[in-house]
PDB file of N, CA and C in Angstrom:
ATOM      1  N   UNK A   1      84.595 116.061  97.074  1.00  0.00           N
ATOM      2  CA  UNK A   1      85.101 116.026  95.731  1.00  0.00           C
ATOM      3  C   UNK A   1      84.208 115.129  94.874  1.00  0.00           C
ATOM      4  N   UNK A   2      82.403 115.325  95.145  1.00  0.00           N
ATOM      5  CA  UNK A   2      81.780 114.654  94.529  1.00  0.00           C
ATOM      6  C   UNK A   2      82.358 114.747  92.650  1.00  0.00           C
ATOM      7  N   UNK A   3      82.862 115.548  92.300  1.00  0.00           N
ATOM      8  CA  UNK A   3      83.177 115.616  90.586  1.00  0.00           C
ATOM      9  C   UNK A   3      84.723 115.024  90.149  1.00  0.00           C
ATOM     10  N   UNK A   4      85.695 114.501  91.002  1.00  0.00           N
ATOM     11  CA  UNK A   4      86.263 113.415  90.859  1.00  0.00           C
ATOM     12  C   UNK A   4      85.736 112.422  90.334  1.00  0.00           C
ATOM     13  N   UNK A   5      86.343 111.815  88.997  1.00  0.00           N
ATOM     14  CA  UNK A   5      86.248 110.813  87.946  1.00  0.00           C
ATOM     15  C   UNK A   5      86.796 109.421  89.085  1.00  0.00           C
ATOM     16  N   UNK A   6      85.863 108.822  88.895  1.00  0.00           N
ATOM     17  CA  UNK A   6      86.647 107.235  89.411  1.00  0.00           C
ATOM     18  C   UNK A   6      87.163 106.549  89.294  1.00  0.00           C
ATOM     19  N   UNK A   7      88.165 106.316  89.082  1.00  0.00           N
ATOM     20  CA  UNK A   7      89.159 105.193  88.470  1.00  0.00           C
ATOM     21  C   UNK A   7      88.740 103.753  88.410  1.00  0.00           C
ATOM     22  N   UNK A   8      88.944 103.725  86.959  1.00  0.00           N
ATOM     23  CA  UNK A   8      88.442 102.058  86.494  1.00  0.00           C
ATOM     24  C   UNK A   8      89.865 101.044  85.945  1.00  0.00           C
ATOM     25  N   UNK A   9      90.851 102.098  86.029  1.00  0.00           N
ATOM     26  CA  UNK A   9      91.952 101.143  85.630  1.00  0.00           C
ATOM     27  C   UNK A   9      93.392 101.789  86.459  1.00  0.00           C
ATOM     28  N   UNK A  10      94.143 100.377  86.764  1.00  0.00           N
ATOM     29  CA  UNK A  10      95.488 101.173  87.750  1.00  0.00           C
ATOM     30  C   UNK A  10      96.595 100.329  86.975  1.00  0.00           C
ATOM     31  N   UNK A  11      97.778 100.728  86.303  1.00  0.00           N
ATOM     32  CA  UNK A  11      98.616  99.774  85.753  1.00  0.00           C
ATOM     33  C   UNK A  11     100.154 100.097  85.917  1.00  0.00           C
ATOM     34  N   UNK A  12     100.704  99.254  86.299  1.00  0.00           N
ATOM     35  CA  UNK A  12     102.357  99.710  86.099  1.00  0.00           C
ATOM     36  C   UNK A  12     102.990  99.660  84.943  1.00  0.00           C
ATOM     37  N   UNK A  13     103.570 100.096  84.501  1.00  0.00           N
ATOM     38  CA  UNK A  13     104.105  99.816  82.232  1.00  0.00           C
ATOM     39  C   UNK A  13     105.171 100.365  83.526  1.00  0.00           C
ATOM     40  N   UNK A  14     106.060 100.077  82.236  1.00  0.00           N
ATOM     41  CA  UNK A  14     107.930  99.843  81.475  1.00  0.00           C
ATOM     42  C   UNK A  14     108.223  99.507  83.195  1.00  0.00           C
ATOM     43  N   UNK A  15     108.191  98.517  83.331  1.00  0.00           N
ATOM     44  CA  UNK A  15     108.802  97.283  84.640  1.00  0.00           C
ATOM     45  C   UNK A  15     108.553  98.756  86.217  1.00  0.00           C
ATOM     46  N   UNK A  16     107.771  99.118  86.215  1.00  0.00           N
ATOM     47  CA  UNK A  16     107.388  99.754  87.629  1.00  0.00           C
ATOM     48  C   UNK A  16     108.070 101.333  87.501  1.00  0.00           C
ATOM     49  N   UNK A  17     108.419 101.644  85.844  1.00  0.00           N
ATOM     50  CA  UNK A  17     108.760 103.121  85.702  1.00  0.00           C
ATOM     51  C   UNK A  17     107.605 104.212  85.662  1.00  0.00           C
ATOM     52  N   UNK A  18     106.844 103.597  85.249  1.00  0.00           N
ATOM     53  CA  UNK A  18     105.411 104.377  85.268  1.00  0.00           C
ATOM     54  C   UNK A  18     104.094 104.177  85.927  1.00  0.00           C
ATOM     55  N   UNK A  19     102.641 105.268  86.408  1.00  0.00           N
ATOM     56  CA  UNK A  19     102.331 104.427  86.847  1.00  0.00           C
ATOM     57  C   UNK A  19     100.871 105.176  85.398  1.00  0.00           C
ATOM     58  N   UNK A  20      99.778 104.629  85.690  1.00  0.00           N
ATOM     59  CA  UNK A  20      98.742 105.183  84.809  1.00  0.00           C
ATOM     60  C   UNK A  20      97.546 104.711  85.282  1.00  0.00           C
ATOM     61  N   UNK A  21      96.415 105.729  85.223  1.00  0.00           N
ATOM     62  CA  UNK A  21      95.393 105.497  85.784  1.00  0.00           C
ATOM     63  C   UNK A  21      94.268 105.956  84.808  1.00  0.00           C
ATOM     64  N   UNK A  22      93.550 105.250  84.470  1.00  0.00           N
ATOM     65  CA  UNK A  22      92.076 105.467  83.731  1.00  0.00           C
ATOM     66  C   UNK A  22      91.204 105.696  84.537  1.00  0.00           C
ATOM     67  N   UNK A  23      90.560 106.851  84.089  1.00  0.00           N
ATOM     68  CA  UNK A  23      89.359 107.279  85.023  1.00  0.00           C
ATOM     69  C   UNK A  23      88.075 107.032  83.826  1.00  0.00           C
ATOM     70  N   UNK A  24      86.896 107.203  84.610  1.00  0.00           N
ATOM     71  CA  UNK A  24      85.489 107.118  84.266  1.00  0.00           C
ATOM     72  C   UNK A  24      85.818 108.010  82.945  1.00  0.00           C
ATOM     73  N   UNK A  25      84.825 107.785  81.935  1.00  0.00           N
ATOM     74  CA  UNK A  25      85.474 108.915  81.032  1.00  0.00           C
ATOM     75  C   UNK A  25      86.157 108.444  79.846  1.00  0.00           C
ATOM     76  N   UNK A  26      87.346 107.233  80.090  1.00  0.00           N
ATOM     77  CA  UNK A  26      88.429 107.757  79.690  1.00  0.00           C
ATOM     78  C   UNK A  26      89.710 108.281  79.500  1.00  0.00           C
ATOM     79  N   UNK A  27      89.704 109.328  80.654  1.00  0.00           N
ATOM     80  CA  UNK A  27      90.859 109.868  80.785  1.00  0.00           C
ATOM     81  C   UNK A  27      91.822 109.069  81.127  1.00  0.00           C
ATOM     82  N   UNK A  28      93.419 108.636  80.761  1.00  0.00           N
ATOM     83  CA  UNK A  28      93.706 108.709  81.228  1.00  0.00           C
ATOM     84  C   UNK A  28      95.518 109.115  82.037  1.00  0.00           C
ATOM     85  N   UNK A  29      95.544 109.334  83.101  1.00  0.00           N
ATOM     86  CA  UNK A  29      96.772 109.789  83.561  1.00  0.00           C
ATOM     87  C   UNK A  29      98.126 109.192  83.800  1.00  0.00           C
ATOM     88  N   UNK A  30      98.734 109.368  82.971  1.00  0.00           N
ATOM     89  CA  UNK A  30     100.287 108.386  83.852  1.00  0.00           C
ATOM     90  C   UNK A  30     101.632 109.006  84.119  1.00  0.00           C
ATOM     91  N   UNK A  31     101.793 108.730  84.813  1.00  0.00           N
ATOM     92  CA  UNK A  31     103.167 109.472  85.254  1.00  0.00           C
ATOM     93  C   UNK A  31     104.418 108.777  85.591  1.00  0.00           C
ATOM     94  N   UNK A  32     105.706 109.187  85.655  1.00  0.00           N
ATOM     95  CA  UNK A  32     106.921 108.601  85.877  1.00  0.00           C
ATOM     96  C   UNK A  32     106.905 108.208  87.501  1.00  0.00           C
ATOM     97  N   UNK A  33     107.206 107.519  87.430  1.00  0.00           N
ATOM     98  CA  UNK A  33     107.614 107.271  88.942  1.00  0.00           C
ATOM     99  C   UNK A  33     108.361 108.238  89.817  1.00  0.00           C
ATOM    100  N   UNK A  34     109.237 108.921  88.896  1.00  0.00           N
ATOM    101  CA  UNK A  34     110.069 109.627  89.401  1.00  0.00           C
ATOM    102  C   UNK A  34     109.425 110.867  89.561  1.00  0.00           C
ATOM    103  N   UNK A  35     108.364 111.267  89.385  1.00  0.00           N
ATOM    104  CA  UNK A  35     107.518 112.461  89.325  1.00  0.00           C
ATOM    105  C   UNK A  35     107.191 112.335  90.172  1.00  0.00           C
ATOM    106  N   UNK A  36     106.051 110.804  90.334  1.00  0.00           N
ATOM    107  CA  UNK A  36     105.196 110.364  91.673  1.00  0.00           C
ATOM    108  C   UNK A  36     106.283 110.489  92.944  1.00  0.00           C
ATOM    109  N   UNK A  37     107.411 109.708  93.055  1.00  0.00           N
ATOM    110  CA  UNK A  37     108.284 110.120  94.302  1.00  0.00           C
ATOM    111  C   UNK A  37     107.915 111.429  95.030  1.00  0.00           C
ATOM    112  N   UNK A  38     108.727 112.588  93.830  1.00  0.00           N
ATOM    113  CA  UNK A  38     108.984 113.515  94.097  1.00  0.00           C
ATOM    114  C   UNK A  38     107.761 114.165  94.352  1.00  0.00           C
ATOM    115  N   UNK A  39     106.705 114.139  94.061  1.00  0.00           N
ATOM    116  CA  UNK A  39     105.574 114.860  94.169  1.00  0.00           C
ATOM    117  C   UNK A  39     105.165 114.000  95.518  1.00  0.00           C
ATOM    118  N   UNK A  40     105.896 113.416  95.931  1.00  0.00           N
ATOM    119  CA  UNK A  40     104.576 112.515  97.099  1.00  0.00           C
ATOM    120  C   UNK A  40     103.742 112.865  97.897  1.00  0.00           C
ATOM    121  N   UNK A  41     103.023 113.056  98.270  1.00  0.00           N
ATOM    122  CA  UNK A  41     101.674 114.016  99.068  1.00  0.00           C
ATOM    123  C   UNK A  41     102.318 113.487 100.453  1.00  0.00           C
ATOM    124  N   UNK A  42     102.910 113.033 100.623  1.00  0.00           N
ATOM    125  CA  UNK A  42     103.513 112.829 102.376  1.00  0.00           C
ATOM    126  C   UNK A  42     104.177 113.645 103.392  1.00  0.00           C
ATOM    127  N   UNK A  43     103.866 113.501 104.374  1.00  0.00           N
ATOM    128  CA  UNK A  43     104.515 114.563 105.130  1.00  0.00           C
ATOM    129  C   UNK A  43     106.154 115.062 105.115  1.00  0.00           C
ATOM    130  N   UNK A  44     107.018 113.512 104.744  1.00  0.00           N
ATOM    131  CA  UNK A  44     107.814 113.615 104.782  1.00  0.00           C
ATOM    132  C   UNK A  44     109.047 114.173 103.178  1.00  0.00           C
ATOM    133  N   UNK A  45     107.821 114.299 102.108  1.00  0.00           N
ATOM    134  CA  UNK A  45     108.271 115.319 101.273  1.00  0.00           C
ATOM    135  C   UNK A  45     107.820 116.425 101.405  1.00  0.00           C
ATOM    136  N   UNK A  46     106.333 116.771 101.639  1.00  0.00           N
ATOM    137  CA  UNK A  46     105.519 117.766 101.563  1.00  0.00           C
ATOM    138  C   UNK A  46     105.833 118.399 102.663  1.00  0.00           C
ATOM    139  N   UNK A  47     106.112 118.101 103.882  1.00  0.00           N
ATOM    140  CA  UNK A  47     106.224 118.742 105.210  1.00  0.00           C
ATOM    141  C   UNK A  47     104.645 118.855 105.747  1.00  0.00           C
ATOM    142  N   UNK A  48     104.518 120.074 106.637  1.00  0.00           N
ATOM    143  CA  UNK A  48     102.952 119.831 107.034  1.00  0.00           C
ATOM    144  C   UNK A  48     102.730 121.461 106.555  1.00  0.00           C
ATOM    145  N   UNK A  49     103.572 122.066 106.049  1.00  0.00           N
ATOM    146  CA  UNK A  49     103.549 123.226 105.346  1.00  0.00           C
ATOM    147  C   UNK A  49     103.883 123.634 104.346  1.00  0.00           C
ATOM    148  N   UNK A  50     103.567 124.713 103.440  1.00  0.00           N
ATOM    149  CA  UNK A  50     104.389 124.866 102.035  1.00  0.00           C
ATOM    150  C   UNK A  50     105.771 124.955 102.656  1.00  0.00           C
ATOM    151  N   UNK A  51     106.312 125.647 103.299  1.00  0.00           N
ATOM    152  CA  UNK A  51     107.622 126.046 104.155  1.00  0.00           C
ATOM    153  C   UNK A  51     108.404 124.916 104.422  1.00  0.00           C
ATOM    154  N   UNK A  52     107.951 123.695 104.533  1.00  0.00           N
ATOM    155  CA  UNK A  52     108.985 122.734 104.537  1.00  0.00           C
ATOM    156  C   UNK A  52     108.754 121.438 103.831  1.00  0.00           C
ATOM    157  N   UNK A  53     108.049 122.072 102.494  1.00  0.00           N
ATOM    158  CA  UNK A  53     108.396 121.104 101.224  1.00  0.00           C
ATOM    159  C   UNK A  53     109.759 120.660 100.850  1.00  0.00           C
ATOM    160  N   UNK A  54     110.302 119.578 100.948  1.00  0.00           N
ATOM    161  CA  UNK A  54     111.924 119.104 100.692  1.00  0.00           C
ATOM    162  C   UNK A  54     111.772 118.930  99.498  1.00  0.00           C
ATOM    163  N   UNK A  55     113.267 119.495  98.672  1.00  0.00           N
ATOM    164  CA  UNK A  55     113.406 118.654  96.920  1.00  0.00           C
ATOM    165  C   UNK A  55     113.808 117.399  97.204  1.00  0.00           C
ATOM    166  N   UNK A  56     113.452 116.354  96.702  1.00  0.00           N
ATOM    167  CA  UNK A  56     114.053 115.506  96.688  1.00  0.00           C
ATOM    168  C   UNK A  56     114.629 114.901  95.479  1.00  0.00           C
ATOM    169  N   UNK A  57     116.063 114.862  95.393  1.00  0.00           N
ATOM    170  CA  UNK A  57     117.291 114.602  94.526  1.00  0.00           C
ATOM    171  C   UNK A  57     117.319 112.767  94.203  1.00  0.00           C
ATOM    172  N   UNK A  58     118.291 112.985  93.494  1.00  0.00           N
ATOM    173  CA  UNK A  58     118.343 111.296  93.151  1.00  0.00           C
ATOM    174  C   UNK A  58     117.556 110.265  92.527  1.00  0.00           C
ATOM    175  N   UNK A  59     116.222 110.354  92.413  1.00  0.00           N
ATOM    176  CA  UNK A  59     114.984 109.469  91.875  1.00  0.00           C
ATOM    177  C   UNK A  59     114.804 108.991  90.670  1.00  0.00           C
ATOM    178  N   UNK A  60     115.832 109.603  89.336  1.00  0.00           N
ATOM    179  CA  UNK A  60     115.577 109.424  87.947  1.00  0.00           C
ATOM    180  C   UNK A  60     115.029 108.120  87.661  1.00  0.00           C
ATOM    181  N   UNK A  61     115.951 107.073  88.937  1.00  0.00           N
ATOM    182  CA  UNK A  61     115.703 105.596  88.030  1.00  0.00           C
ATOM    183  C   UNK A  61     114.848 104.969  89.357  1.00  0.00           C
ATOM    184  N   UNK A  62     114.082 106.079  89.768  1.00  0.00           N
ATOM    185  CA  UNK A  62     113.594 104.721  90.868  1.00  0.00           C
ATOM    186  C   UNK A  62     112.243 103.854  90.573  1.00  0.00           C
ATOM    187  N   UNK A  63     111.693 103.083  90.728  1.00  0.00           N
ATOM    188  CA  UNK A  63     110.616 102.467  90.377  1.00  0.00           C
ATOM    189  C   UNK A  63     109.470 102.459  91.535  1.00  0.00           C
ATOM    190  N   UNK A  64     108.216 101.774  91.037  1.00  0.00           N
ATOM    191  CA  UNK A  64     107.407 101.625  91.917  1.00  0.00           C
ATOM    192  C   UNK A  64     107.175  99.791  92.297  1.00  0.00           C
ATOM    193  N   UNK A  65     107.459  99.277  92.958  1.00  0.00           N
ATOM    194  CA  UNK A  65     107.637  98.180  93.278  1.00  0.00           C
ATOM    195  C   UNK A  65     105.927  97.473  93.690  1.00  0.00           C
ATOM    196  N   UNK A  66     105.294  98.321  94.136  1.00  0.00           N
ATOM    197  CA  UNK A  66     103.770  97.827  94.762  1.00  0.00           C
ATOM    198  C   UNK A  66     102.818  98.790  94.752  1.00  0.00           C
ATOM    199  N   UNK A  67     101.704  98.503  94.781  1.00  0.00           N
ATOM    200  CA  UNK A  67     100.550  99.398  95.024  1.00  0.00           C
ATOM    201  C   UNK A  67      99.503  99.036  95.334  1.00  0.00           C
ATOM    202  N   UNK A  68      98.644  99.371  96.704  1.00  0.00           N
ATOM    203  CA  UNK A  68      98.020  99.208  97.978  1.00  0.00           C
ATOM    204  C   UNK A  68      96.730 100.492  97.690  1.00  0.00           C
ATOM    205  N   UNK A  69      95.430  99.656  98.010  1.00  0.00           N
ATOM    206  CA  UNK A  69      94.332 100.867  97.660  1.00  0.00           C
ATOM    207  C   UNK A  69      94.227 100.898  98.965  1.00  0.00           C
ATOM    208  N   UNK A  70      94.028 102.481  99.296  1.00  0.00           N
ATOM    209  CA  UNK A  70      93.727 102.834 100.736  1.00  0.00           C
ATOM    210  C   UNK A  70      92.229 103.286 100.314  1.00  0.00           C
ATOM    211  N   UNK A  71      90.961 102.553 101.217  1.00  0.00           N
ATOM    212  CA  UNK A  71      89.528 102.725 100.976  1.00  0.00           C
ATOM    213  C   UNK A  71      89.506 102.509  99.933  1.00  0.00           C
ATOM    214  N   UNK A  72      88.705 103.609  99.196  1.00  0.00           N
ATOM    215  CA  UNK A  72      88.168 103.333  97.677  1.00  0.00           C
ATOM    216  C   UNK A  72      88.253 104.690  97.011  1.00  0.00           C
ATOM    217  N   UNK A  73      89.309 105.607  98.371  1.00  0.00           N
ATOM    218  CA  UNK A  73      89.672 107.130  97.347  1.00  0.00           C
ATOM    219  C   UNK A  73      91.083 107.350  97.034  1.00  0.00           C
ATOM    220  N   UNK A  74      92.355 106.311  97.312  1.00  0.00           N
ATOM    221  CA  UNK A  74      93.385 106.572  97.403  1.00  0.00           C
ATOM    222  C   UNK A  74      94.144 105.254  96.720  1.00  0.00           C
ATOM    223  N   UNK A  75      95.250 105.583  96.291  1.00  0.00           N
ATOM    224  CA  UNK A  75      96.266 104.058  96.362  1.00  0.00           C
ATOM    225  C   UNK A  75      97.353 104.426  96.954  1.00  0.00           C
ATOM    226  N   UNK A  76      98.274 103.752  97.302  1.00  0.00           N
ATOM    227  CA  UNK A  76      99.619 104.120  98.438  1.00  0.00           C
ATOM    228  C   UNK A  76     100.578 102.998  97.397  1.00  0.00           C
ATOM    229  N   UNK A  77     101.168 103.875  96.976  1.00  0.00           N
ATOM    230  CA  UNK A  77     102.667 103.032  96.145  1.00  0.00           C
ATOM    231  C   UNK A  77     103.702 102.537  97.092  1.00  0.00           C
ATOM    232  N   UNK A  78     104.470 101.638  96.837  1.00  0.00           N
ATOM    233  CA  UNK A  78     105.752 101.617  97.180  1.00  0.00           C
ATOM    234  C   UNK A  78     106.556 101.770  96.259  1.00  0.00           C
ATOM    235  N   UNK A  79     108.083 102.458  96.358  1.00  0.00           N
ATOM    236  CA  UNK A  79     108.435 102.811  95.421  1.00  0.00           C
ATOM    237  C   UNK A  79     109.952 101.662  95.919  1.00  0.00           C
ATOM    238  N   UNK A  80     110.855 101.589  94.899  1.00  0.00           N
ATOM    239  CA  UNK A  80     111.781 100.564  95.456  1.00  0.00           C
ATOM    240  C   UNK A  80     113.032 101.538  96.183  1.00  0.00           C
ATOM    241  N   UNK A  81     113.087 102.785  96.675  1.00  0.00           N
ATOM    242  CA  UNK A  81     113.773 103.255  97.523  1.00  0.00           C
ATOM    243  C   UNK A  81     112.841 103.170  99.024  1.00  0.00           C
ATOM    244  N   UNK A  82     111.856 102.366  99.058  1.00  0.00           N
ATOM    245  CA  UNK A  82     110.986 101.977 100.262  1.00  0.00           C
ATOM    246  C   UNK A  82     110.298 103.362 100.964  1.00  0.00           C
ATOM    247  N   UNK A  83     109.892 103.949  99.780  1.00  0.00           N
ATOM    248  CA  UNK A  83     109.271 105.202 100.351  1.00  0.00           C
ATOM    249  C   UNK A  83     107.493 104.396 100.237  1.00  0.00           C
ATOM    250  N   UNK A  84     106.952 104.784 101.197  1.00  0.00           N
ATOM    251  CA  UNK A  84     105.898 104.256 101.047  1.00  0.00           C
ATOM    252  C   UNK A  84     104.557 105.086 101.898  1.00  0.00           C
ATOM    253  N   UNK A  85     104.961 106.170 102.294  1.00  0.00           N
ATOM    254  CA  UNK A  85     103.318 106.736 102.843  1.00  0.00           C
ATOM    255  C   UNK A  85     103.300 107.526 102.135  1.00  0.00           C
ATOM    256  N   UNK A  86     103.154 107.887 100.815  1.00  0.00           N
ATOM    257  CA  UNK A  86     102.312 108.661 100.523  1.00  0.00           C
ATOM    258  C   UNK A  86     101.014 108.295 100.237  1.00  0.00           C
ATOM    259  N   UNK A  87      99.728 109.003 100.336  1.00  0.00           N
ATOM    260  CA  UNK A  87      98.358 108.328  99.447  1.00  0.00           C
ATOM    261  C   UNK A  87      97.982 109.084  98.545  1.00  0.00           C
ATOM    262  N   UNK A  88      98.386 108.873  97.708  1.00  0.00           N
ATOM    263  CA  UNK A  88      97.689 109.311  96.203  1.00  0.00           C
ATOM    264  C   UNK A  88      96.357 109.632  96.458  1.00  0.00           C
ATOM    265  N   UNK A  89      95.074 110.353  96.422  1.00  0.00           N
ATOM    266  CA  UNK A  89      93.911 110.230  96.440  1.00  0.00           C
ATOM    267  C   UNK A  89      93.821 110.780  95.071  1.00  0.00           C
ATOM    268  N   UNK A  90      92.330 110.553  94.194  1.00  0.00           N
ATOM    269  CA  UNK A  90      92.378 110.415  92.858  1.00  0.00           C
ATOM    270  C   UNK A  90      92.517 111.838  92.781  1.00  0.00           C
ATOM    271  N   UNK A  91      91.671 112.670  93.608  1.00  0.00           N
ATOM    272  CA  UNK A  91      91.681 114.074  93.832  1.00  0.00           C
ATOM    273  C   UNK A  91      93.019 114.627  93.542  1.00  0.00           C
ATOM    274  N   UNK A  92      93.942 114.169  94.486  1.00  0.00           N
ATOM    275  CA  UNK A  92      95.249 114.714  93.922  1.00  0.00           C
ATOM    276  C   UNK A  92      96.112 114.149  92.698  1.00  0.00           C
ATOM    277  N   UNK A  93      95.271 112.554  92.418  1.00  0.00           N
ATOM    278  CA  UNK A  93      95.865 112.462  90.584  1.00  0.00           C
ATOM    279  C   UNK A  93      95.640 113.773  89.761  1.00  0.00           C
ATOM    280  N   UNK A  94      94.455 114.113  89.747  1.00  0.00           N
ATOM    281  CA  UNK A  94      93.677 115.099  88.366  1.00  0.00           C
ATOM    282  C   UNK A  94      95.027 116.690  88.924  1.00  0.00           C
ATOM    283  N   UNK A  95      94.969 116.372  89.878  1.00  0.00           N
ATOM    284  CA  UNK A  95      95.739 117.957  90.317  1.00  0.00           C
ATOM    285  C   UNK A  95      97.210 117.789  90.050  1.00  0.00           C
ATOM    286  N   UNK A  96      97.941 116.690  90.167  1.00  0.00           N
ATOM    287  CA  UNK A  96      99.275 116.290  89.459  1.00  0.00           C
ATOM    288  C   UNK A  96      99.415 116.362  87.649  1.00  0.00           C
ATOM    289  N   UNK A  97      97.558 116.176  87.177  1.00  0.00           N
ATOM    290  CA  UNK A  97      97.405 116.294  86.081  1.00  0.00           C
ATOM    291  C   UNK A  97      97.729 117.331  85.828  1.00  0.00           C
ATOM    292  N   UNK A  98      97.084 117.869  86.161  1.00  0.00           N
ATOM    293  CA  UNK A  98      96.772 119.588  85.859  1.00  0.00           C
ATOM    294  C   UNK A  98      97.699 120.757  86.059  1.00  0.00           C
ATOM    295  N   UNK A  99      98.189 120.390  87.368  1.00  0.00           N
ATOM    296  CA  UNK A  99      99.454 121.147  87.118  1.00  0.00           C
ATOM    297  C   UNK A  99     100.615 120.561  87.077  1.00  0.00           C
ATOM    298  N   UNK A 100     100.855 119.404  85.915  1.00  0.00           N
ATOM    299  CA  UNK A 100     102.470 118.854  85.818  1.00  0.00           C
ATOM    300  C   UNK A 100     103.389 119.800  85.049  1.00  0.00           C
ATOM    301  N   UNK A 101     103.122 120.500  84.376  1.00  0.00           N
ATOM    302  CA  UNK A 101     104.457 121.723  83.554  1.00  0.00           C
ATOM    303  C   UNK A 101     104.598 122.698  84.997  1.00  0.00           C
ATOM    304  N   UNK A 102     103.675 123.066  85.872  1.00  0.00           N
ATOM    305  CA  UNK A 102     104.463 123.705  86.619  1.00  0.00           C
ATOM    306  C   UNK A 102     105.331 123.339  87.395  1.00  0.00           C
ATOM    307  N   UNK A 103     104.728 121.964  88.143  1.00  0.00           N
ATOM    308  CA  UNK A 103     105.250 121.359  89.052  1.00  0.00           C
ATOM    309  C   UNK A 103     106.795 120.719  88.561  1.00  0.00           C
ATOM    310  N   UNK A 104     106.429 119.980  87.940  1.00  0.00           N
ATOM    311  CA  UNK A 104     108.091 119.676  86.979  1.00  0.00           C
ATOM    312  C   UNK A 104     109.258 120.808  86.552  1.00  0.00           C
ATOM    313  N   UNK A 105     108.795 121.499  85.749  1.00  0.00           N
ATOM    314  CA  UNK A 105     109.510 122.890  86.002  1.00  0.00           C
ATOM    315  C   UNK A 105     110.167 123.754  86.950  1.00  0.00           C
ATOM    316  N   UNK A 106     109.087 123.779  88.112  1.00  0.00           N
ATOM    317  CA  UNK A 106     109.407 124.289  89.560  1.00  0.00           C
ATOM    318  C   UNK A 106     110.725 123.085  90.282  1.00  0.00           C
ATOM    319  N   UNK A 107     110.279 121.853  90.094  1.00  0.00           N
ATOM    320  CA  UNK A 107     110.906 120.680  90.591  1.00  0.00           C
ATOM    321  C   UNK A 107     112.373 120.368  89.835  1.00  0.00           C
ATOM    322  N   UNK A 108     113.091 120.554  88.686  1.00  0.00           N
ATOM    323  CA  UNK A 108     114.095 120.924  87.700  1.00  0.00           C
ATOM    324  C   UNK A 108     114.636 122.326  88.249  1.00  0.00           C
ATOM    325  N   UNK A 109     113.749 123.388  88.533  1.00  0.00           N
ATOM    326  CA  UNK A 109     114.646 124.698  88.696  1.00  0.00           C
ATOM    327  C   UNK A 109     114.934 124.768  90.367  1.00  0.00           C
ATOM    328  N   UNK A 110     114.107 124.060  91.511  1.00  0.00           N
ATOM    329  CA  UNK A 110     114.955 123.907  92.686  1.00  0.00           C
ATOM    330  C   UNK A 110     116.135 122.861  93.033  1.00  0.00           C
ATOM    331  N   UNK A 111     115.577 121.915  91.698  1.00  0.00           N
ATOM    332  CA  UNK A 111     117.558 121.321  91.893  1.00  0.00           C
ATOM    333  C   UNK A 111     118.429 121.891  91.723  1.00  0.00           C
ATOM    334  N   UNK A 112     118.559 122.686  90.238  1.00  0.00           N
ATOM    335  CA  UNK A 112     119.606 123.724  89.944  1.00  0.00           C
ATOM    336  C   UNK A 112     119.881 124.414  90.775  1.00  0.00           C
ATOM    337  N   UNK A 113     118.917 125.113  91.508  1.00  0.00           N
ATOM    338  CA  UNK A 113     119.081 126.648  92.314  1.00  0.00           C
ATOM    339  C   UNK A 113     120.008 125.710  93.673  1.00  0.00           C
ATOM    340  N   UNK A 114     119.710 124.465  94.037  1.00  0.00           N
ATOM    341  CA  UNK A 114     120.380 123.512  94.956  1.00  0.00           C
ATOM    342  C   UNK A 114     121.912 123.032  94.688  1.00  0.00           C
ATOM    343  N   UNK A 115     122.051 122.906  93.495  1.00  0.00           N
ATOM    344  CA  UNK A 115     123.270 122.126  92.843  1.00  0.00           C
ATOM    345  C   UNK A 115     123.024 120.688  92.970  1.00  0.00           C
ATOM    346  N   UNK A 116     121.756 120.431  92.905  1.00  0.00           N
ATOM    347  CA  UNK A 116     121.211 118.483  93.080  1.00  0.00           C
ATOM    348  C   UNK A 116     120.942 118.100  91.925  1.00  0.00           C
ATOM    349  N   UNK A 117     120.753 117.020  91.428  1.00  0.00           N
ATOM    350  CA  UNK A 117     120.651 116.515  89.925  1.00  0.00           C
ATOM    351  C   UNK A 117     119.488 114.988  90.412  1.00  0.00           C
ATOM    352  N   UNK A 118     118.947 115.229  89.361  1.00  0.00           N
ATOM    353  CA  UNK A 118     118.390 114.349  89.512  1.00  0.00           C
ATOM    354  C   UNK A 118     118.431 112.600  89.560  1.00  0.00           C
ATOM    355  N   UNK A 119     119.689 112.313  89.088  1.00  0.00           N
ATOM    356  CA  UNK A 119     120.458 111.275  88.934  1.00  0.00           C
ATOM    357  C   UNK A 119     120.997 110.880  89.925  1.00  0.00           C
ATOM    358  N   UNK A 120     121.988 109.526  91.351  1.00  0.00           N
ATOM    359  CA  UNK A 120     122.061 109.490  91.648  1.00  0.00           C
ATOM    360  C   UNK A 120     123.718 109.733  92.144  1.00  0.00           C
ATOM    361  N   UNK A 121     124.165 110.462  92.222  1.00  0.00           N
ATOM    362  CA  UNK A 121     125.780 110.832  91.991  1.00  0.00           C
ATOM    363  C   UNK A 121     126.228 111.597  93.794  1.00  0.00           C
TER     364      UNK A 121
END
């Protein structure tokens, strides 16, 4: 992924609700925490297949409590429901970029189709 932008800036805003990343460039990306959860590149949301991607419910208010650079291509959040392996690699920032209206969309219409809400109830 030599054409991955490098990140020159990593910041938490509104008390660990968001996270945002400046890349080379310029660009840059930030997202809700509650996105990052749910999107987590980990096995244990993602599965090790499309086939056992889990929704995961409940997250509206969760935060990110820490963040850990794995090498010099990844960061690994903790989030304060103590989810903590996922690794972000920047590779998959630009691709959370890029496709967030689907992914969010898709992620809103398998709660419904579930009867899960995103809130914690």
């Amino acid at each position: 992924m030599t054409d991955t932008p490098w990140p020159t800036q990593i910041h938490l805003k509104d008390k660990g609700k968001q996270l945002s990343v400046t890349f080379e460039g310029g660009l840059e990306i930030a997202f809700t925490a509650e996105f990052l959860r749910v999107m987590s590149p980990s096995a244990e949301v993602q599965g090790h297949n499309p086939d056992q991607r889990k929704v995961i419910a409940g997250k509206k208010d969760v935060t990110i409590i820490g963040v850990d650079p794995v090498g010099n291509y990844a960061i690994k959040p903790t989030f304060d429901d103590l989810h903590d392996t996922g690794i972000f690699t920047w590779a998959y920032f630009q691709e959370l970029h890029e496709r967030y209206d689907f992914l969010w969309k898709r992620y809103l219409k398998e709660l419904e189709e579930r009867g899960l809400r995103r809130d914690k109830s």
